[in-house]
PDB file of N, CA and C in Angstrom:
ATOM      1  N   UNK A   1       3.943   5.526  30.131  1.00  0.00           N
ATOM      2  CA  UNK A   1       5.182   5.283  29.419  1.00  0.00           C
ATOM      3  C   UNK A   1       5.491   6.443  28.472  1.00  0.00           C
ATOM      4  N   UNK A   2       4.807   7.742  28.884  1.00  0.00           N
ATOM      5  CA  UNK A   2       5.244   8.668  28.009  1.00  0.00           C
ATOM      6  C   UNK A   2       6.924   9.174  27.978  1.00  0.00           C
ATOM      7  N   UNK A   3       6.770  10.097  26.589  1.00  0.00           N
ATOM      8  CA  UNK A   3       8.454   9.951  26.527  1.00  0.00           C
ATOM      9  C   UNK A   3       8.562  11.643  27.241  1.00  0.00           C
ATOM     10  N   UNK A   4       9.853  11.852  27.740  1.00  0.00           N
ATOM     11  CA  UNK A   4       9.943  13.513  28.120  1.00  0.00           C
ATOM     12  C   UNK A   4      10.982  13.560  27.305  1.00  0.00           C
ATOM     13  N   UNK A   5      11.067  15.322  27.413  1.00  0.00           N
ATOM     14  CA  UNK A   5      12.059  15.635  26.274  1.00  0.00           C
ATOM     15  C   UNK A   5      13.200  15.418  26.149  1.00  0.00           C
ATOM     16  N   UNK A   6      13.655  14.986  27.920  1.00  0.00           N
ATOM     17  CA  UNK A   6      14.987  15.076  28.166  1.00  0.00           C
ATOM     18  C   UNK A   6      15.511  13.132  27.617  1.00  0.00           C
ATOM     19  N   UNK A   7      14.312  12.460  26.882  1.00  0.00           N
ATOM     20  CA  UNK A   7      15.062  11.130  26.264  1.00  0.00           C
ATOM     21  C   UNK A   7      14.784  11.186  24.395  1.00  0.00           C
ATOM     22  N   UNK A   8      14.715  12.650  24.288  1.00  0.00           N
ATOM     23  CA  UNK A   8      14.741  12.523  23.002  1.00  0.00           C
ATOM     24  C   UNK A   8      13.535  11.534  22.059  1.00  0.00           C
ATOM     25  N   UNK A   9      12.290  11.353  22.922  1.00  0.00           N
ATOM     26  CA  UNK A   9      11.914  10.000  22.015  1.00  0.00           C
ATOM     27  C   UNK A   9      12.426   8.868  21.885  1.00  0.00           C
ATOM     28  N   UNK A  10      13.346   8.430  21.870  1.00  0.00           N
ATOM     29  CA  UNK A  10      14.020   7.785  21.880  1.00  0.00           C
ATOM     30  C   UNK A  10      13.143   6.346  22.848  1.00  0.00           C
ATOM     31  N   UNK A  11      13.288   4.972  22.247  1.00  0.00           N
ATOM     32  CA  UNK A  11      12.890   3.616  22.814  1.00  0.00           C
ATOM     33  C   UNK A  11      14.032   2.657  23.447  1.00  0.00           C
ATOM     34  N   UNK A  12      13.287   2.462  25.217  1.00  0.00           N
ATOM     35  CA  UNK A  12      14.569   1.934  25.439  1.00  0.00           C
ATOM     36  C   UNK A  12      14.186   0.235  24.919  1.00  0.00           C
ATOM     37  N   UNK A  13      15.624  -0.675  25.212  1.00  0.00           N
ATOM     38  CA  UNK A  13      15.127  -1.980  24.537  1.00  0.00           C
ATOM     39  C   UNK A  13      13.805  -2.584  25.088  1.00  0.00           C
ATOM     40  N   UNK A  14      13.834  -2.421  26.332  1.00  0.00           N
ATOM     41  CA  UNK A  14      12.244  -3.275  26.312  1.00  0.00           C
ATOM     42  C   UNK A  14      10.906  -3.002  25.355  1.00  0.00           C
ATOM     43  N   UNK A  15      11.229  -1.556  25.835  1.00  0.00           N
ATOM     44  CA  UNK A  15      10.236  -0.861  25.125  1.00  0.00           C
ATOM     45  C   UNK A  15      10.133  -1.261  23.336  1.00  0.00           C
ATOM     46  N   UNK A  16      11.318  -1.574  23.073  1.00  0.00           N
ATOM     47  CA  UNK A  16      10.986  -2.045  21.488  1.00  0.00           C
ATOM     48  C   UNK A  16      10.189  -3.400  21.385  1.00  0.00           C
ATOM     49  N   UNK A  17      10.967  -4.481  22.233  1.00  0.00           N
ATOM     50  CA  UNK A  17      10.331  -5.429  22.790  1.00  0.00           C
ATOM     51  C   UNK A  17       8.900  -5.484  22.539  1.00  0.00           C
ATOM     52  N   UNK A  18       8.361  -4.305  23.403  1.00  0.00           N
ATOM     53  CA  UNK A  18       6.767  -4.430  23.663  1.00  0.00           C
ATOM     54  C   UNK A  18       6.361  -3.962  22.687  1.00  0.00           C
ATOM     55  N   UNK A  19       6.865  -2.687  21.809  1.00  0.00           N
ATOM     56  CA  UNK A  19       5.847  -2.580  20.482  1.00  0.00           C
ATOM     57  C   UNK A  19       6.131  -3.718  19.704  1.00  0.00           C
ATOM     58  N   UNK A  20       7.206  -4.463  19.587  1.00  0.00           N
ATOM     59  CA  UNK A  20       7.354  -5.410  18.265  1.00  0.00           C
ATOM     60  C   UNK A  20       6.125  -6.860  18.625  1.00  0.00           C
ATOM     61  N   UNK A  21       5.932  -6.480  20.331  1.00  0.00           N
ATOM     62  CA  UNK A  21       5.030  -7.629  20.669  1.00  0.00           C
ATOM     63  C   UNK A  21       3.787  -7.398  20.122  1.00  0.00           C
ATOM     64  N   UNK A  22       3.120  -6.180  20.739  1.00  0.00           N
ATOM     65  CA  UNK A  22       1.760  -5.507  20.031  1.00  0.00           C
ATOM     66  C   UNK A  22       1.620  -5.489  18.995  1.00  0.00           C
ATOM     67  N   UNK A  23       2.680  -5.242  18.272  1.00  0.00           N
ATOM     68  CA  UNK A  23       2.535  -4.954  16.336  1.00  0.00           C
ATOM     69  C   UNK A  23       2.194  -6.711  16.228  1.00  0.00           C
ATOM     70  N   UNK A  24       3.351  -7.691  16.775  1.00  0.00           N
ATOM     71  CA  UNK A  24       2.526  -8.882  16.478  1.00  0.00           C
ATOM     72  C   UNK A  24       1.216  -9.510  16.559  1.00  0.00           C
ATOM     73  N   UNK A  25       0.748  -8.819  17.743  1.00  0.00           N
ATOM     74  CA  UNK A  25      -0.776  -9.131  18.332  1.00  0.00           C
ATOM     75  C   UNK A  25      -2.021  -8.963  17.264  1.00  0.00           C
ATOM     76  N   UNK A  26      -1.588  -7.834  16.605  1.00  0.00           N
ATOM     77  CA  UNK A  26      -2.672  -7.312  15.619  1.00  0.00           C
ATOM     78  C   UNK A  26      -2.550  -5.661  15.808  1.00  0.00           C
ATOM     79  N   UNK A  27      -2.299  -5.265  17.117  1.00  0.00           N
ATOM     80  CA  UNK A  27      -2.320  -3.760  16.826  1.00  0.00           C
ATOM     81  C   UNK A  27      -2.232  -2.439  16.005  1.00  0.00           C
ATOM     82  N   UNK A  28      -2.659  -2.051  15.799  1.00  0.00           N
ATOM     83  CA  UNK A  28      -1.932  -0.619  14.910  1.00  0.00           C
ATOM     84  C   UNK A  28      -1.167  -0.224  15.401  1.00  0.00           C
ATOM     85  N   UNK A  29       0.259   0.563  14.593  1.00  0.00           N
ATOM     86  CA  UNK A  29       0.688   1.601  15.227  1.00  0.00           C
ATOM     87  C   UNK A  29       0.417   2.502  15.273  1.00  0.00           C
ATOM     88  N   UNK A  30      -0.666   3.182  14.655  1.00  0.00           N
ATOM     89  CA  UNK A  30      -1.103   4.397  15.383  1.00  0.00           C
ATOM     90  C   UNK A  30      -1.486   4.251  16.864  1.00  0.00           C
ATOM     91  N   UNK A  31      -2.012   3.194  17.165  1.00  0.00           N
ATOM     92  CA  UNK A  31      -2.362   2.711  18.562  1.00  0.00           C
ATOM     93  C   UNK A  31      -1.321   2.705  19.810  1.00  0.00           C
ATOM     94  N   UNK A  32      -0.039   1.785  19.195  1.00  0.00           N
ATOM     95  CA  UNK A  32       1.040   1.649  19.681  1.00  0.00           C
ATOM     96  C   UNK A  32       1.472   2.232  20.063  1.00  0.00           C
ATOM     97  N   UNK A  33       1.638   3.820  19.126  1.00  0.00           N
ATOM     98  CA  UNK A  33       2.469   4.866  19.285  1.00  0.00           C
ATOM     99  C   UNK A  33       1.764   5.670  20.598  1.00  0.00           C
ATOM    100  N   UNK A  34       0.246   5.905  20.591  1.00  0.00           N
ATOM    101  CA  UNK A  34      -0.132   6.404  21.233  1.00  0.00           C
ATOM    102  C   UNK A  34       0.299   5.750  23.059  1.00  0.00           C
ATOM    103  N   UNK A  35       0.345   4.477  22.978  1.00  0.00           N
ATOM    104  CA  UNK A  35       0.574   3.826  24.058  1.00  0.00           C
ATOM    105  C   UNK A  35       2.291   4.208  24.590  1.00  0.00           C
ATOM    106  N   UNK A  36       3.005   4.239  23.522  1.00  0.00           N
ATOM    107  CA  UNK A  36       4.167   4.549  24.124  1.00  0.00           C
ATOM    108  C   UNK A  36       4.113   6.335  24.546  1.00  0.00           C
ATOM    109  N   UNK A  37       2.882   6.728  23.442  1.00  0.00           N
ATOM    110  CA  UNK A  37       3.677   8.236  24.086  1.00  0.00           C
ATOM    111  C   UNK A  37       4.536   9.023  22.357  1.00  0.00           C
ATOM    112  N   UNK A  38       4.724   8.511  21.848  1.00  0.00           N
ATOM    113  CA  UNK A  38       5.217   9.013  20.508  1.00  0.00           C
ATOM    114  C   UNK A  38       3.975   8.967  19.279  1.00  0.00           C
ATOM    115  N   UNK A  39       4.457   9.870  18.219  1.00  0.00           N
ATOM    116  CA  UNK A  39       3.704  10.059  17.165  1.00  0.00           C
ATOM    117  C   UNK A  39       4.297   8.646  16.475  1.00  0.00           C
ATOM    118  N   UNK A  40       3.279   8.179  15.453  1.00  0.00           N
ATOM    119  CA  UNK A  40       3.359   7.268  14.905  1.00  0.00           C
ATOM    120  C   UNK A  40       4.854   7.069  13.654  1.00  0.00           C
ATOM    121  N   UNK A  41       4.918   8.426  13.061  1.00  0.00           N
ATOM    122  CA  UNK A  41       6.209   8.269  12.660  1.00  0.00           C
ATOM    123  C   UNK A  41       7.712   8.170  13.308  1.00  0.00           C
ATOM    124  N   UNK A  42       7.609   9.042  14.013  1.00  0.00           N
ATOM    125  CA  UNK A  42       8.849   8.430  15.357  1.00  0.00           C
ATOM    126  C   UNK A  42       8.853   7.280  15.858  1.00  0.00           C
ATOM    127  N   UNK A  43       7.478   6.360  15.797  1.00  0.00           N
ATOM    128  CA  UNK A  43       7.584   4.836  16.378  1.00  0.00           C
ATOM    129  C   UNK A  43       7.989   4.103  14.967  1.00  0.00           C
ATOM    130  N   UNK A  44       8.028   4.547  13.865  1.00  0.00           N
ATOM    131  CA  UNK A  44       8.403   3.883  12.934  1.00  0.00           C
ATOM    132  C   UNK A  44       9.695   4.230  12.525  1.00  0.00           C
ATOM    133  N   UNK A  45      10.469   5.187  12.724  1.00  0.00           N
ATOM    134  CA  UNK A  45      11.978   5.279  12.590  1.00  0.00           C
ATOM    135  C   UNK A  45      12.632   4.702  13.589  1.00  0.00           C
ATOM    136  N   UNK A  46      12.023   4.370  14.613  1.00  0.00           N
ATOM    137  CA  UNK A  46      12.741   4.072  15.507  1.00  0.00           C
ATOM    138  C   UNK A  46      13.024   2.542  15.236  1.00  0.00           C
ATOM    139  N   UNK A  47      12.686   1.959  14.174  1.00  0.00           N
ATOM    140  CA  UNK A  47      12.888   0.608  13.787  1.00  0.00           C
ATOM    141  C   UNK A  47      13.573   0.340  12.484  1.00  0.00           C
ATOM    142  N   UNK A  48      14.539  -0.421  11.946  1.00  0.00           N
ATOM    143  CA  UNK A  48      14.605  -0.405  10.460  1.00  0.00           C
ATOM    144  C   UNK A  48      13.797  -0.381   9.309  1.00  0.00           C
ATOM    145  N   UNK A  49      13.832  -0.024   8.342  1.00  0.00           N
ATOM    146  CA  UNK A  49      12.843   0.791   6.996  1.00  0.00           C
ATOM    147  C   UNK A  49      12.011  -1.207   6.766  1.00  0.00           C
ATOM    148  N   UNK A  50      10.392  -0.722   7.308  1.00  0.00           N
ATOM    149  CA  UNK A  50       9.357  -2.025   6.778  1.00  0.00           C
ATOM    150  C   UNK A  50       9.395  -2.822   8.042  1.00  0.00           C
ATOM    151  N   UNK A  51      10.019  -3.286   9.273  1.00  0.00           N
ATOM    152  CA  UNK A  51      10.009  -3.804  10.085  1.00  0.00           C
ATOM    153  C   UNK A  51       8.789  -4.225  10.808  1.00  0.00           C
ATOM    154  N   UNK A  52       8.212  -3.274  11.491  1.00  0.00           N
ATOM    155  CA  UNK A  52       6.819  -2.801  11.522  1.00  0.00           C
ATOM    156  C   UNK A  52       5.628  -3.585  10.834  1.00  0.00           C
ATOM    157  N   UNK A  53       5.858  -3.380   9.588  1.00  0.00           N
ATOM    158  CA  UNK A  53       4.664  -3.817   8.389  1.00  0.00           C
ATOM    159  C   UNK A  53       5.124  -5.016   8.488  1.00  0.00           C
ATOM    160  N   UNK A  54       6.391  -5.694   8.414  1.00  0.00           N
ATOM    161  CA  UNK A  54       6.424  -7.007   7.876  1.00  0.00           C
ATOM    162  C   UNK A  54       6.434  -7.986   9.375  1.00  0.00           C
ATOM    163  N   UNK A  55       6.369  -7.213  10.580  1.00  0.00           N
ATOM    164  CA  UNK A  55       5.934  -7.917  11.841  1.00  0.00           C
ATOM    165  C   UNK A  55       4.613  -7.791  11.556  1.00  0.00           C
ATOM    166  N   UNK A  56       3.802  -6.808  11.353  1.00  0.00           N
ATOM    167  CA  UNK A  56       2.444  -7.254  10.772  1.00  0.00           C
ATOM    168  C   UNK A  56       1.499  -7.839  10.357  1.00  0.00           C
ATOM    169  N   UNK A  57       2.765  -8.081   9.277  1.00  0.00           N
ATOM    170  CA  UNK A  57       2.199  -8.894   8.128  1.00  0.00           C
ATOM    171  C   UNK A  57       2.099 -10.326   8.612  1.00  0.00           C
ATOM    172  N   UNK A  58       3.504 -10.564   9.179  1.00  0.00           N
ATOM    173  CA  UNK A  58       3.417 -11.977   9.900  1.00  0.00           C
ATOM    174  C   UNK A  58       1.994 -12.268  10.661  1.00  0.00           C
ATOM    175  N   UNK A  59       1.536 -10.932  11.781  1.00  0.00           N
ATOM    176  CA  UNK A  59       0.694 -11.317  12.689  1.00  0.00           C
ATOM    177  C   UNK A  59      -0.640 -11.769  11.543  1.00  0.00           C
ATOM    178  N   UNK A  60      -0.974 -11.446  10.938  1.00  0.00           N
ATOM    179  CA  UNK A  60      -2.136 -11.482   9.765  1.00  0.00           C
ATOM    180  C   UNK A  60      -2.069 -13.210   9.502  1.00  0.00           C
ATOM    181  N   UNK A  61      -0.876 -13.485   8.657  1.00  0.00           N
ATOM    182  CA  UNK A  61      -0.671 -14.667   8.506  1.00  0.00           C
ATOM    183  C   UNK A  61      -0.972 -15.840   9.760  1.00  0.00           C
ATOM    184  N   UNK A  62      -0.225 -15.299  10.758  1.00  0.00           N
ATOM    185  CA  UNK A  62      -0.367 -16.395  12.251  1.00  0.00           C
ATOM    186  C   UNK A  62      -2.464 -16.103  12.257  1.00  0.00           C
ATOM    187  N   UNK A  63      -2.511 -15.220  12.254  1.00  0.00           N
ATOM    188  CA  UNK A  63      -4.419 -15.351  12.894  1.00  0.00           C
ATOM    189  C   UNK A  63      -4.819 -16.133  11.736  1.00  0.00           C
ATOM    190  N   UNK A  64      -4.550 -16.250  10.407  1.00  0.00           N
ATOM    191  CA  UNK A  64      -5.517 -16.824   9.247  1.00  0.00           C
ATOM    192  C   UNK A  64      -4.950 -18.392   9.753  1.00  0.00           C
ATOM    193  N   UNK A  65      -3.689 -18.807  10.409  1.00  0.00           N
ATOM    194  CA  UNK A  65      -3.404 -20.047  10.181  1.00  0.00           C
ATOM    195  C   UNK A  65      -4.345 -20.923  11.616  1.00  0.00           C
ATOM    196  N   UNK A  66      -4.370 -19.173  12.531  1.00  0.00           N
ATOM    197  CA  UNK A  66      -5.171 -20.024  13.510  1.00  0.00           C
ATOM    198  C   UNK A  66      -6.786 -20.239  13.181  1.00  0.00           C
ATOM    199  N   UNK A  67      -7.529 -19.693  12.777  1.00  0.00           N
ATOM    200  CA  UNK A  67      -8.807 -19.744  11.988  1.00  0.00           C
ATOM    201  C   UNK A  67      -9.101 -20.814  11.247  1.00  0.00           C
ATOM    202  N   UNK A  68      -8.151 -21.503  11.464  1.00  0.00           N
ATOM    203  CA  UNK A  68      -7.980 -22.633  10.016  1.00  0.00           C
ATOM    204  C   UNK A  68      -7.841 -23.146   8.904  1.00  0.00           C
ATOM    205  N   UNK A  69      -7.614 -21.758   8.332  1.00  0.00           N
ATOM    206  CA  UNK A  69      -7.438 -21.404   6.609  1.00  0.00           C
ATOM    207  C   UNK A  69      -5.935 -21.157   6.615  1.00  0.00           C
ATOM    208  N   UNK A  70      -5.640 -21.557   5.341  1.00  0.00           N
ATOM    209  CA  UNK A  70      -4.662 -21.986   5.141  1.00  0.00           C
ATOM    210  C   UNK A  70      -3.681 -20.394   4.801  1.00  0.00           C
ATOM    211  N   UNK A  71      -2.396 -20.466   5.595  1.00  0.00           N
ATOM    212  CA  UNK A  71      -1.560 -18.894   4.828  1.00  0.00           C
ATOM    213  C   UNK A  71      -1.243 -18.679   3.734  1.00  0.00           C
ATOM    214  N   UNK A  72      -1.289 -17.866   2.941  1.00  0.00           N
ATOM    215  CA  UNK A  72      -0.631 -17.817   1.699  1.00  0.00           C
ATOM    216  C   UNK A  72       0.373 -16.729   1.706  1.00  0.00           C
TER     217      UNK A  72
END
């Protein structure tokens, strides 16, 4: 899924799709990025400012609620 030059970097919609899925999973984006093929800051502009972190953040919350402890 690497990017060539001739798409600018640039993510098509699925492709956002699938990082916003991974970022939920637990992934890094340094990981992510590598999977799409982009540096980690280009996978993060390519989304609105915190998007990223606060899909994150969610995934953090969903694993503590599955563990059985309570979210805060």
């Amino acid at each position: 899924m690497a990017k060539n030059d001739g798409e600018g970097g640039k993510l098509s919609s699925m492709e956002k799709l699938l990082v916003l899925s991974l970022i939920r999973q637990g992934l890094k984006q340094d990981h992510v990025a590598a999977a799409v093929g982009m540096h980690r800051t280009s996978l993060s502009r390519a989304f609105p400012k915190g998007l990223l972190a606060e899909v994150g953040r969610l995934a953090g919350k969903k694993q503590d609620t599955e563990d059985g402890q309570e979210a805060s």
